[in-house]
PDB file of N, CA and C in Angstrom:
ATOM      1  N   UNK A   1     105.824  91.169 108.023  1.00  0.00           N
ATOM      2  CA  UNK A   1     104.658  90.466 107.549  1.00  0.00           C
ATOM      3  C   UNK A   1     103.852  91.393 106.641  1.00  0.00           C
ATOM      4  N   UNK A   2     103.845  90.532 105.605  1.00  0.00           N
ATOM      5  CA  UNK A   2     102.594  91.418 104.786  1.00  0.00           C
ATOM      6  C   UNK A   2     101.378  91.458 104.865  1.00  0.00           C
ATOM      7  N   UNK A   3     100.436  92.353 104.688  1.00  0.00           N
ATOM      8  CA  UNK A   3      98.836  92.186 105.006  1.00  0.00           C
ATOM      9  C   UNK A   3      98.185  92.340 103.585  1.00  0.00           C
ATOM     10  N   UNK A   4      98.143  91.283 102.937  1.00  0.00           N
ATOM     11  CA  UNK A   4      96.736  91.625 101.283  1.00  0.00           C
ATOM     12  C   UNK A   4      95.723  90.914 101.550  1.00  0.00           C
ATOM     13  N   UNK A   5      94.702  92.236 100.791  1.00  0.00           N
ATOM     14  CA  UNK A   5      93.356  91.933 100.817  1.00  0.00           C
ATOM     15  C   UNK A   5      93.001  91.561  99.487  1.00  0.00           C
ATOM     16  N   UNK A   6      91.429  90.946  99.261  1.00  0.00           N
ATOM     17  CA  UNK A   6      91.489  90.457  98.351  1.00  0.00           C
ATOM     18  C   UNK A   6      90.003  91.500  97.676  1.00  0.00           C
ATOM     19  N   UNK A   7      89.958  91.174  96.615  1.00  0.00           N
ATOM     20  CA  UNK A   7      88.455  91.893  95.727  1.00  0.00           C
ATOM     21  C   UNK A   7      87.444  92.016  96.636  1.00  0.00           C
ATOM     22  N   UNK A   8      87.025  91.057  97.238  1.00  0.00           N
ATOM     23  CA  UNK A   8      85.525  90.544  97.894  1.00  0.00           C
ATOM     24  C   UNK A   8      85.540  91.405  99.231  1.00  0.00           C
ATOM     25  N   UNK A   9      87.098  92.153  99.840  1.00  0.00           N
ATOM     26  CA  UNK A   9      87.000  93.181 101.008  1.00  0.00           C
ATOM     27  C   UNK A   9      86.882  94.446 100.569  1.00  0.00           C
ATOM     28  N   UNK A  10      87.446  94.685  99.131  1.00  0.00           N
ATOM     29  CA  UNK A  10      87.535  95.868  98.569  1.00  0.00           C
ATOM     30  C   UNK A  10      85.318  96.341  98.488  1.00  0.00           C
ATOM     31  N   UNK A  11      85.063  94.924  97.627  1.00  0.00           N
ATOM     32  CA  UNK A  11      83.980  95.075  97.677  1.00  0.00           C
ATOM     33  C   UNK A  11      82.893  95.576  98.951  1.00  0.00           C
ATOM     34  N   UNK A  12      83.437  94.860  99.751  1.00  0.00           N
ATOM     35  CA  UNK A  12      82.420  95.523 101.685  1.00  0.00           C
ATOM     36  C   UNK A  12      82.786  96.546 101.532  1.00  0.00           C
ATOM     37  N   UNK A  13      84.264  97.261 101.361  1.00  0.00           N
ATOM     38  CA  UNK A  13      84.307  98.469 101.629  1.00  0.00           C
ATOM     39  C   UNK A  13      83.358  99.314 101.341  1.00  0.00           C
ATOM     40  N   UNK A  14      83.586  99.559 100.020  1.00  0.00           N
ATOM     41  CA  UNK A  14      82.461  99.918  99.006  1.00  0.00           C
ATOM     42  C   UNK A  14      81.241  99.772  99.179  1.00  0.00           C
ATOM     43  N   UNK A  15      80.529  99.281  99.816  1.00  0.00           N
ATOM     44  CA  UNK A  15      79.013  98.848  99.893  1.00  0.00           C
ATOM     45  C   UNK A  15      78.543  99.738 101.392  1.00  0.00           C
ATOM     46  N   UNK A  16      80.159  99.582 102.019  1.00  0.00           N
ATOM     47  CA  UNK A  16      79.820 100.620 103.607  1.00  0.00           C
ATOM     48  C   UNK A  16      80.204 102.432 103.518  1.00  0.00           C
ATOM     49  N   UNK A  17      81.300 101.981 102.632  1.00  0.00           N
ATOM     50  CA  UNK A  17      81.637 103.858 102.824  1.00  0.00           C
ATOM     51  C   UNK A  17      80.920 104.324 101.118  1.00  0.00           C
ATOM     52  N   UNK A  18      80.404 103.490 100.179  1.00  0.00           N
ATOM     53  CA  UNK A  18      79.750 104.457  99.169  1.00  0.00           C
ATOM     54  C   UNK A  18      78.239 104.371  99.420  1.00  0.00           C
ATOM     55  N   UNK A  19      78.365 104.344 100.181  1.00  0.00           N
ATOM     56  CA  UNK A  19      76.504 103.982 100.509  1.00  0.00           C
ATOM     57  C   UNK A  19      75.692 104.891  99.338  1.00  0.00           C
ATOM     58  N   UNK A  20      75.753 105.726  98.874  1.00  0.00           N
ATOM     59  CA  UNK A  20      74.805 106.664  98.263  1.00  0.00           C
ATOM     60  C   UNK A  20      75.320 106.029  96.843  1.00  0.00           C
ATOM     61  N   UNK A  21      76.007 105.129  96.499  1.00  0.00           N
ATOM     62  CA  UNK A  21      76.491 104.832  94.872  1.00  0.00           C
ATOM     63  C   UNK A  21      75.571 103.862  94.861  1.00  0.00           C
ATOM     64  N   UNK A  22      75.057 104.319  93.261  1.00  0.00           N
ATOM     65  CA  UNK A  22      73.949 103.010  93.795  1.00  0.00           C
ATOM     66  C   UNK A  22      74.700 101.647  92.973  1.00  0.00           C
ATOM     67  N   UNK A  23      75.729 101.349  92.393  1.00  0.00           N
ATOM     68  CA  UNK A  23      76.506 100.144  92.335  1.00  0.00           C
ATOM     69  C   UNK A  23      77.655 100.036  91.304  1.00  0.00           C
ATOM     70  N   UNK A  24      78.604  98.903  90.939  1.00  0.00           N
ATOM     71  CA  UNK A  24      79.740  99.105  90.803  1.00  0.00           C
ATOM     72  C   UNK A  24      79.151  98.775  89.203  1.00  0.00           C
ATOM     73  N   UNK A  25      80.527  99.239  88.362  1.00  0.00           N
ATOM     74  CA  UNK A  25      80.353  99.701  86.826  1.00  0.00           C
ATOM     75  C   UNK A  25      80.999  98.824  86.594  1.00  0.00           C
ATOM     76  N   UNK A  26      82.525  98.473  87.190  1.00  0.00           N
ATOM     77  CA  UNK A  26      83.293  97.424  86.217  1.00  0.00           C
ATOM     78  C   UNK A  26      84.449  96.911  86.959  1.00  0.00           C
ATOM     79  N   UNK A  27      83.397  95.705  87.638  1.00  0.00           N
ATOM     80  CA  UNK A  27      84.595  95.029  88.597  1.00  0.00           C
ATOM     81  C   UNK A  27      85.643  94.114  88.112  1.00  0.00           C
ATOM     82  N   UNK A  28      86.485  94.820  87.327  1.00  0.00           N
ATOM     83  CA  UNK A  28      88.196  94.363  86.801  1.00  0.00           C
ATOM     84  C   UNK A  28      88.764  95.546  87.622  1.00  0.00           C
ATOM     85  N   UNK A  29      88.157  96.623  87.684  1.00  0.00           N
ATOM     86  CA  UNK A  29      89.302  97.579  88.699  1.00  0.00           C
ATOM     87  C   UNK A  29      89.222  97.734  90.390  1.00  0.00           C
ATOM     88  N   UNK A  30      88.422  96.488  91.258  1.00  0.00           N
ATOM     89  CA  UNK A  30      88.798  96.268  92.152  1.00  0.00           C
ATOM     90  C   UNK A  30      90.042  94.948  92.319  1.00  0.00           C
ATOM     91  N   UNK A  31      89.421  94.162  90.990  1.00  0.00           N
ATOM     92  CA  UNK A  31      90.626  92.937  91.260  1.00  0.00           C
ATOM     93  C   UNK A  31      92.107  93.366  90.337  1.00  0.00           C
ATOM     94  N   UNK A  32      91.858  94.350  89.381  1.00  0.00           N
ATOM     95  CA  UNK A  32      93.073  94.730  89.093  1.00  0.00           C
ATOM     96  C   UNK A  32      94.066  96.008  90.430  1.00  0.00           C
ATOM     97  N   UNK A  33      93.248  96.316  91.313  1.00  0.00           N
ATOM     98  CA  UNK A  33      93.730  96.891  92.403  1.00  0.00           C
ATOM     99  C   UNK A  33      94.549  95.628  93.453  1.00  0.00           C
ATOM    100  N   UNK A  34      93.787  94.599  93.392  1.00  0.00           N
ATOM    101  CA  UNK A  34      94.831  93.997  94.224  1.00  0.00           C
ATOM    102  C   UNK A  34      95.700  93.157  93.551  1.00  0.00           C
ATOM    103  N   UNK A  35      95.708  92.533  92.148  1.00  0.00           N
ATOM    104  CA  UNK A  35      96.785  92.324  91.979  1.00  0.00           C
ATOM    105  C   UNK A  35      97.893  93.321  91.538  1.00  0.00           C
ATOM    106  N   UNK A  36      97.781  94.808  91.711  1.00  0.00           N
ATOM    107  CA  UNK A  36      98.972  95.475  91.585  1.00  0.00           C
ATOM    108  C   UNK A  36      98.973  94.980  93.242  1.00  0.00           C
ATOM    109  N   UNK A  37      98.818  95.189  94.421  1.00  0.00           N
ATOM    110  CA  UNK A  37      99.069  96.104  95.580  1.00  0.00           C
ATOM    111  C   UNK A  37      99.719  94.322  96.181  1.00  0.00           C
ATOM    112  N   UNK A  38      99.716  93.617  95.366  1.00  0.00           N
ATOM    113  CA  UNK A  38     100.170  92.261  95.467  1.00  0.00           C
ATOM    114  C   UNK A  38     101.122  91.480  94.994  1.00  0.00           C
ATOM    115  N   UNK A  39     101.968  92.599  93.533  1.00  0.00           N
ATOM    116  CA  UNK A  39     102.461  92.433  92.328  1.00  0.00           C
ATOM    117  C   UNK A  39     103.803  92.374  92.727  1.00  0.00           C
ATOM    118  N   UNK A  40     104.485  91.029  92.571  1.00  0.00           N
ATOM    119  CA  UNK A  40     106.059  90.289  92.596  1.00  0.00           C
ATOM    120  C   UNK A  40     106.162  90.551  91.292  1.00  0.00           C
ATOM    121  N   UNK A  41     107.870  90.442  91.555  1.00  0.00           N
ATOM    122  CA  UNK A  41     108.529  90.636  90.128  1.00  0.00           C
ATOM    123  C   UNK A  41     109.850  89.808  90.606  1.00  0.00           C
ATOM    124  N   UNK A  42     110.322  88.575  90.173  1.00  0.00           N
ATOM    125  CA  UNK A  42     111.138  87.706  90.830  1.00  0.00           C
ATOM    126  C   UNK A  42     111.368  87.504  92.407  1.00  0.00           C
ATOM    127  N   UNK A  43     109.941  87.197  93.072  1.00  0.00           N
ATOM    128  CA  UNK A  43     110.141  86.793  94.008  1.00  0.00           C
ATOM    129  C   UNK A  43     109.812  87.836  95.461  1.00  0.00           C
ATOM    130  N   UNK A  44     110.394  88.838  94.369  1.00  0.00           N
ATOM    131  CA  UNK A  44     110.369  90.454  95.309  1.00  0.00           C
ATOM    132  C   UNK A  44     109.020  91.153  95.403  1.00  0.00           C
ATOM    133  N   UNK A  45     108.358  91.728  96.278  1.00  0.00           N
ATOM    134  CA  UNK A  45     107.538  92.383  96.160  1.00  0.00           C
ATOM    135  C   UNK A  45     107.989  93.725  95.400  1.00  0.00           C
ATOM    136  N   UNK A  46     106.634  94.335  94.580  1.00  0.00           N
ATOM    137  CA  UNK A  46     106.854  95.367  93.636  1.00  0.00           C
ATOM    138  C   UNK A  46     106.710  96.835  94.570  1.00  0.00           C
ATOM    139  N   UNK A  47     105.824  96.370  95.440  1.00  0.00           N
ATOM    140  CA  UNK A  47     105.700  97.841  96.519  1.00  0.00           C
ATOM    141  C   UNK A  47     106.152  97.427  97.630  1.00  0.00           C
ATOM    142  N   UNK A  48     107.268  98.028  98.380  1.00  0.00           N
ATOM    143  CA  UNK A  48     108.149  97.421  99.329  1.00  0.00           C
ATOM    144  C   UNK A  48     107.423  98.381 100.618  1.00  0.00           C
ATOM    145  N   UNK A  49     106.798  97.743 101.556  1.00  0.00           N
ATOM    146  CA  UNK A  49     106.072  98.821 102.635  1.00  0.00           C
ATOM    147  C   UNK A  49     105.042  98.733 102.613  1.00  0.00           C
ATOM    148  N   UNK A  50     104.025  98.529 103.918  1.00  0.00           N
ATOM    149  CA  UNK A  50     102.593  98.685 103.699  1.00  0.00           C
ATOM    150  C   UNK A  50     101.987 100.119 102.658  1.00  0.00           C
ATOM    151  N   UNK A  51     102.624 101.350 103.144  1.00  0.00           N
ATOM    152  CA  UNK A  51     102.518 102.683 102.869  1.00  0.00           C
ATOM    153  C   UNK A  51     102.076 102.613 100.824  1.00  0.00           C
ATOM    154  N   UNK A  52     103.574 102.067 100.357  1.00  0.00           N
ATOM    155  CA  UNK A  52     103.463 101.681  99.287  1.00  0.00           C
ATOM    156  C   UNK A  52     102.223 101.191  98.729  1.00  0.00           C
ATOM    157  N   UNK A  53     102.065  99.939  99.257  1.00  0.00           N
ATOM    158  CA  UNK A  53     100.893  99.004  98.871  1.00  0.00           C
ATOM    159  C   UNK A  53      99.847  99.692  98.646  1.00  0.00           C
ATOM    160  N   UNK A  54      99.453 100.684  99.632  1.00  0.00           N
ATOM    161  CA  UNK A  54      98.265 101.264 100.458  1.00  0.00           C
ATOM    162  C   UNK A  54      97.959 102.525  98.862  1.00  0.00           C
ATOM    163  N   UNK A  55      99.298 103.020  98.643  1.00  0.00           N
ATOM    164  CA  UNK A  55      99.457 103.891  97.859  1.00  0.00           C
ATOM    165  C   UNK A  55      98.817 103.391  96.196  1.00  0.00           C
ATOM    166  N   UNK A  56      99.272 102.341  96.153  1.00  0.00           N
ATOM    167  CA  UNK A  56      99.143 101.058  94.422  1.00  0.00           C
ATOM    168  C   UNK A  56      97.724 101.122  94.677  1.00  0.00           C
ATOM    169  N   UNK A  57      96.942 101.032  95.967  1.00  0.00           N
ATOM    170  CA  UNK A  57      95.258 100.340  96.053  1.00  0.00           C
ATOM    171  C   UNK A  57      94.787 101.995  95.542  1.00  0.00           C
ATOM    172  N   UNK A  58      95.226 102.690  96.213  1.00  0.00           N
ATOM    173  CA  UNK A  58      94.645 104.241  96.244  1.00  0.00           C
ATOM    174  C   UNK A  58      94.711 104.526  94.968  1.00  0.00           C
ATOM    175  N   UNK A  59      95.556 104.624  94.047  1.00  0.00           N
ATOM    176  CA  UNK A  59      95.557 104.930  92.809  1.00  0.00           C
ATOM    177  C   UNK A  59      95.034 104.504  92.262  1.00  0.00           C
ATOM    178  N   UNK A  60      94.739 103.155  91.869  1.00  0.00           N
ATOM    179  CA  UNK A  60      93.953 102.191  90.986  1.00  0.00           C
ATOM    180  C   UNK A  60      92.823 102.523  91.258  1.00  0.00           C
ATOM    181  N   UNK A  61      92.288 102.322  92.608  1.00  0.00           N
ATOM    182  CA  UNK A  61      90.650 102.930  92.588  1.00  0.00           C
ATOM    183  C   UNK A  61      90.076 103.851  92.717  1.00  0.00           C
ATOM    184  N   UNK A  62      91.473 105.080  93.045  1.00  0.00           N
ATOM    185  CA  UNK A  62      90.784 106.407  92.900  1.00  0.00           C
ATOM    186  C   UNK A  62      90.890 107.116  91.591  1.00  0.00           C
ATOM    187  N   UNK A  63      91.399 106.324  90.814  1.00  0.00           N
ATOM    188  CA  UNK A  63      91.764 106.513  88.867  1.00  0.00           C
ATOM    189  C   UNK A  63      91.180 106.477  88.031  1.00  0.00           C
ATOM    190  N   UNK A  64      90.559 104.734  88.467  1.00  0.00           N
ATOM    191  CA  UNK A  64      89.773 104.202  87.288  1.00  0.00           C
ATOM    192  C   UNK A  64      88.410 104.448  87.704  1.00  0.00           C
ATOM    193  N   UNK A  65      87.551 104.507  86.854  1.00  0.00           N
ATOM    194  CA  UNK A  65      86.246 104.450  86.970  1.00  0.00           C
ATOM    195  C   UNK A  65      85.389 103.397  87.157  1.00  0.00           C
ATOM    196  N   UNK A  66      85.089 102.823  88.175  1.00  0.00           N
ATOM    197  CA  UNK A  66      84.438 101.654  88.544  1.00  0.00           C
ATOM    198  C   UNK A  66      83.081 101.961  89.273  1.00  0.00           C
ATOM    199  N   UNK A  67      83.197 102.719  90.245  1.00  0.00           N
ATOM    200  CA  UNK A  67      81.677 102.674  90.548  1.00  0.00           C
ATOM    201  C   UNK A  67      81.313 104.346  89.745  1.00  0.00           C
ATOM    202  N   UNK A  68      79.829 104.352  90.103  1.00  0.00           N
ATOM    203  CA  UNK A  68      79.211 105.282  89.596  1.00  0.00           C
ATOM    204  C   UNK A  68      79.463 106.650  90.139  1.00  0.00           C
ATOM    205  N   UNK A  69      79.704 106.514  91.175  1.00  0.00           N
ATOM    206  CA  UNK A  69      80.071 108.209  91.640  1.00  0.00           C
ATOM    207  C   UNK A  69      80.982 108.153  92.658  1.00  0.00           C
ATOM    208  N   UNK A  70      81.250 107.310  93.549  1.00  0.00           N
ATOM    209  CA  UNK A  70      81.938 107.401  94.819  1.00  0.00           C
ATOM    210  C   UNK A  70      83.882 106.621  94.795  1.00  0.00           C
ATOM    211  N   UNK A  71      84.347 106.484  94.178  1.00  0.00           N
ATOM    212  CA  UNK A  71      85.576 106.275  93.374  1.00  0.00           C
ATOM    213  C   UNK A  71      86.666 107.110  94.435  1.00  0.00           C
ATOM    214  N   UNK A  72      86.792 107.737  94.706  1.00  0.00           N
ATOM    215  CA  UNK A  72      87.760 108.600  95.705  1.00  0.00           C
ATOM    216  C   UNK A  72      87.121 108.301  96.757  1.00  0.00           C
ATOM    217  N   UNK A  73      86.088 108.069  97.127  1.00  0.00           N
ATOM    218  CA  UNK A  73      85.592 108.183  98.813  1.00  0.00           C
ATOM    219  C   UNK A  73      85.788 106.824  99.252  1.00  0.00           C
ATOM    220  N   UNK A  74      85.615 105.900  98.211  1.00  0.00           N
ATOM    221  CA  UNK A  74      86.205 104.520  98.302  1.00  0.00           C
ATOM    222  C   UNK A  74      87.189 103.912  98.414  1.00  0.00           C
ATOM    223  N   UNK A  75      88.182 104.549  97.378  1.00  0.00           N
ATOM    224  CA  UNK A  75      89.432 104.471  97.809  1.00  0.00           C
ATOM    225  C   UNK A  75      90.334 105.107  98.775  1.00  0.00           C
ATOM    226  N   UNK A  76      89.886 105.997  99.473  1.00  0.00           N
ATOM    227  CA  UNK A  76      90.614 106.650 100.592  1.00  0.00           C
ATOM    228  C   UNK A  76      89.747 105.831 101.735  1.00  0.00           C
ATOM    229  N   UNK A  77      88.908 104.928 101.863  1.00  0.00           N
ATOM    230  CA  UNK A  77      88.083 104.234 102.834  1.00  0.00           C
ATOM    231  C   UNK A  77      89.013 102.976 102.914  1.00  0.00           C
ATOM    232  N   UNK A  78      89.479 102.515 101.825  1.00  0.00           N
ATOM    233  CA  UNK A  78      90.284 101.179 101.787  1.00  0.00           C
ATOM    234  C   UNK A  78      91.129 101.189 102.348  1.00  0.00           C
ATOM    235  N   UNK A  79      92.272 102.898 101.793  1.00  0.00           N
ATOM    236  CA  UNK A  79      93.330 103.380 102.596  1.00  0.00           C
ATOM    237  C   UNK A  79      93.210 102.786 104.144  1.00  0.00           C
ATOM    238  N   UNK A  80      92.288 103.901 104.602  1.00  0.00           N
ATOM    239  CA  UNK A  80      92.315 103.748 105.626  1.00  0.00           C
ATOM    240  C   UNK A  80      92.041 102.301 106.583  1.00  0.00           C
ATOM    241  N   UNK A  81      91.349 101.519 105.915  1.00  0.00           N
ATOM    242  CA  UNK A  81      90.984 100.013 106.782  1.00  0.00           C
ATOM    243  C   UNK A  81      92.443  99.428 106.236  1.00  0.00           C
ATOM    244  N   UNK A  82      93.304  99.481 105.159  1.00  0.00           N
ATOM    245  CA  UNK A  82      94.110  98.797 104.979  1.00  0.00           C
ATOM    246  C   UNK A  82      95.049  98.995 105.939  1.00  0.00           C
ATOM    247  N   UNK A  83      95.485 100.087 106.335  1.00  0.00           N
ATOM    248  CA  UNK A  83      96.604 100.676 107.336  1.00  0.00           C
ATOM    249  C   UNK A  83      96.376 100.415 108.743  1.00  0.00           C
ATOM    250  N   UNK A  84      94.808 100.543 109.050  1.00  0.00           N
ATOM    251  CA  UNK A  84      94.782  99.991 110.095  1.00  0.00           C
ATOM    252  C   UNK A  84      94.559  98.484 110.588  1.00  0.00           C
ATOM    253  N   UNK A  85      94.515  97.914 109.044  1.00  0.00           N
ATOM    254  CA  UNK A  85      94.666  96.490 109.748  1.00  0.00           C
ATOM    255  C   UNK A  85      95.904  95.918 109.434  1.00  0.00           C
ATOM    256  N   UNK A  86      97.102  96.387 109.137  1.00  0.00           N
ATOM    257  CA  UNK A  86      98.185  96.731 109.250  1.00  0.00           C
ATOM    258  C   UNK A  86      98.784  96.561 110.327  1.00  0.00           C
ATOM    259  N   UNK A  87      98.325  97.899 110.852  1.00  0.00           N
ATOM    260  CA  UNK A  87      98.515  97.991 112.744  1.00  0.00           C
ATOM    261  C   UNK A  87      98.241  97.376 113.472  1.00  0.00           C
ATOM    262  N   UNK A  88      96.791  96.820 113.413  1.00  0.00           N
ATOM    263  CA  UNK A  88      96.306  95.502 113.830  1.00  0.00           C
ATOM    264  C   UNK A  88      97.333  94.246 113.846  1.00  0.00           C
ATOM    265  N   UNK A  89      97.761  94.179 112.799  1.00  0.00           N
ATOM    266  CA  UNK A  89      98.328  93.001 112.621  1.00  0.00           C
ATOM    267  C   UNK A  89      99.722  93.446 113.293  1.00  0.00           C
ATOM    268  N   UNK A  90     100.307  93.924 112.788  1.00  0.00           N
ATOM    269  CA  UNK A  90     101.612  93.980 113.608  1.00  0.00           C
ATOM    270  C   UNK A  90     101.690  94.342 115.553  1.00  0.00           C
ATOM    271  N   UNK A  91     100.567  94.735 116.113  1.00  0.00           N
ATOM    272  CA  UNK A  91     100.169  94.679 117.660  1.00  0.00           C
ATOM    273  C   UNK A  91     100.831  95.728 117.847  1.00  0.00           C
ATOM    274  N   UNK A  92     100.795  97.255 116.772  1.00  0.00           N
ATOM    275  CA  UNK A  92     101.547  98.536 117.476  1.00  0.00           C
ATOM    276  C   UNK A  92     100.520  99.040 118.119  1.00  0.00           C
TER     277      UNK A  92
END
């Protein structure tokens, strides 16, 4: 089973773990984060593995410049809620 999130969770993230940013610069690179970490290519998923996925979100938002200062602390925050609701979901 796959677990994707959509812009509007990326967004909570962000609002809880950048607390000191005071707001986002250019929200195309939270929704261009999930349609990579979401991205088919005949049918197939493009990142095969949560790990993967987790990896496509991390890059995109720890890359691009979207919020004002907190960009890595955000994206390693997503990491982490993504993986564990992952785990969540699968009942390990």
């Amino acid at each position: 089973m796959i677990l994707h999130i959509g812009a509007s969770w990326i967004l909570e993230v962000a609002e809880r773990a950048g607390r000191r940013d005071p707001g986002v610069d250019d929200y195309g690179v939270p929704i261009a984060a999930v349609a990579r970490h979401r991205g088919e290519t005949l049918e197939h998923p493009v990142y095969d593995g949560a790990y993967a996925r987790t990896a496509a979100l991390v890059h995109t938002l720890g890359h691009c410049r979207w919020l004002e200062r907190s960009d890595l602390t955000v994206a390693c925050a997503v990491a982490v809620m993504y993986l564990e609701g992952v785990v969540t979901l699968l009942g390990a």
